[in-house]
N, C-alpha and C. Protein backbone atom coordinates (compact mmCIF):
# COMPACT_ATOMS: atom_id res chain seq x y z
N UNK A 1 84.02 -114.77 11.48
CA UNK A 1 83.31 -113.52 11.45
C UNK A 1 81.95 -113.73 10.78
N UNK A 2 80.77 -113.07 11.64
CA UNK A 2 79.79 -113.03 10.67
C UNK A 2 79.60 -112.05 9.76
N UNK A 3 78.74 -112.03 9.25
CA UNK A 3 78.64 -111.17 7.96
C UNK A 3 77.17 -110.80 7.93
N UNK A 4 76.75 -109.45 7.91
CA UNK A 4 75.40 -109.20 7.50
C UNK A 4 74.99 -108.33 7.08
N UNK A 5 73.65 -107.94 6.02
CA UNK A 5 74.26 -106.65 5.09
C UNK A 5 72.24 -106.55 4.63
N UNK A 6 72.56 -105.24 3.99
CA UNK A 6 70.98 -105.12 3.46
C UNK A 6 71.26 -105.01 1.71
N UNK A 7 70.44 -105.25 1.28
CA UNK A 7 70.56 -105.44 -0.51
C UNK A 7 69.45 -104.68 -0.63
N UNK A 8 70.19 -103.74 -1.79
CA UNK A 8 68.62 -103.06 -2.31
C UNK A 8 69.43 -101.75 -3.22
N UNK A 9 68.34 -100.60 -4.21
CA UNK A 9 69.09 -99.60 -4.30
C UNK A 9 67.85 -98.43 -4.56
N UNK A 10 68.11 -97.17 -3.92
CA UNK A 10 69.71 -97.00 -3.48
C UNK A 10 69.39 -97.32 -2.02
N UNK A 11 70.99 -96.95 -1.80
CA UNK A 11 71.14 -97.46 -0.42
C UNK A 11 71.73 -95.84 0.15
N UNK A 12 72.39 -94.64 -0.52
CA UNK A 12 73.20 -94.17 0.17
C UNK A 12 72.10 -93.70 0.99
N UNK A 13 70.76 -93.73 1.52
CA UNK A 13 70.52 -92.79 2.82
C UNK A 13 70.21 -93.87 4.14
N UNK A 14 70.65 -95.33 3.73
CA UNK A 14 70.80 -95.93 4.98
C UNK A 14 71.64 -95.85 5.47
N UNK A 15 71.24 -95.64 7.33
CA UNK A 15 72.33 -95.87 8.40
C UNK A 15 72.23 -96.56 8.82
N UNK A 16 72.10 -97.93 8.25
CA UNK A 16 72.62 -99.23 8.77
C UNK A 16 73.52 -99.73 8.74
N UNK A 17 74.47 -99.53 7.77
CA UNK A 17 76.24 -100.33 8.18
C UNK A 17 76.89 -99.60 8.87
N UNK A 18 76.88 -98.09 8.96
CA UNK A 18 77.96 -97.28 9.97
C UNK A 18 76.85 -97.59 11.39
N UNK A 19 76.02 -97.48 11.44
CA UNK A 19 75.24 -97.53 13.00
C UNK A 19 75.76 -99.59 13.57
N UNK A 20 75.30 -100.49 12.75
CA UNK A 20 75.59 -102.04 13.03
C UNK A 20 77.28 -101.78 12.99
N UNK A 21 78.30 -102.02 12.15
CA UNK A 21 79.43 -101.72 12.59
C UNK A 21 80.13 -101.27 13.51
N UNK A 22 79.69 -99.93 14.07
CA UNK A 22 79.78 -99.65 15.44
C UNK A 22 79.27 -100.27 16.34
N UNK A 23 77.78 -100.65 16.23
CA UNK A 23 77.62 -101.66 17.19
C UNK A 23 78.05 -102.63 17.54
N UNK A 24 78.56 -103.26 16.93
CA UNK A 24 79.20 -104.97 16.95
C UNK A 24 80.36 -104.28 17.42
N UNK A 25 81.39 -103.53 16.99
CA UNK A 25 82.67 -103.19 17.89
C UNK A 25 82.50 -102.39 19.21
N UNK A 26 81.47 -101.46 19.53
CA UNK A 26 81.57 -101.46 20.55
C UNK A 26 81.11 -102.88 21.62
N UNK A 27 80.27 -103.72 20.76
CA UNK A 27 79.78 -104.70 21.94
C UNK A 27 80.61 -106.17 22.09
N UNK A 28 81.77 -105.84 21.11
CA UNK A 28 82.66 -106.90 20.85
C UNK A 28 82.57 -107.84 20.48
N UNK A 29 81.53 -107.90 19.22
CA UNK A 29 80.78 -108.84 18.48
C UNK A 29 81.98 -108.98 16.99
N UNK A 30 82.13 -110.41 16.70
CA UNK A 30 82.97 -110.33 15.52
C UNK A 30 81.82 -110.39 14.15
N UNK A 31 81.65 -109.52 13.68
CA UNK A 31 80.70 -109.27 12.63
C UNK A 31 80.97 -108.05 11.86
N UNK A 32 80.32 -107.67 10.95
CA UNK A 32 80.39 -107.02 9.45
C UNK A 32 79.04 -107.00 8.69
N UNK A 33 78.84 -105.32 8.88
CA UNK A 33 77.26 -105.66 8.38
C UNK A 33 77.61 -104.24 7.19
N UNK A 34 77.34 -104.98 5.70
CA UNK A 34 78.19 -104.42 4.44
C UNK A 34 76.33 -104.27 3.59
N UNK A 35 76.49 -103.22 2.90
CA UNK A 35 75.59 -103.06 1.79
C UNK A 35 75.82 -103.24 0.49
N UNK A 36 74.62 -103.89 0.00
CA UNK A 36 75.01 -104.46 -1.27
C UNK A 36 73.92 -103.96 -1.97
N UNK A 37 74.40 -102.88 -2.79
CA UNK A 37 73.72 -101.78 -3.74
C UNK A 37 73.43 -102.63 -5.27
N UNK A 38 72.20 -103.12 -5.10
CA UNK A 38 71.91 -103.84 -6.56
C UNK A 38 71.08 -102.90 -7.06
């Protein structure tokens, strides 16, 4: 699985892990795109 993620803070008003997550499962990509709130 890949793994890919944005770092930063804050993070709660990105929609990048629920929008990429869905993407990769609908396109049947094995990946994981996680935020990392520093």
């Amino acid at each position: 699985m890949d793994k890919y993620g944005l770092i930063g803070y804050p993070l709660g008003h990105s929609f990048s892990k629920n929008y990429f997550n869905e993407k990769f499962e609908n396109e049947g990509i094995d990946a994981q795109y996680i935020n990392f709130e520093i």
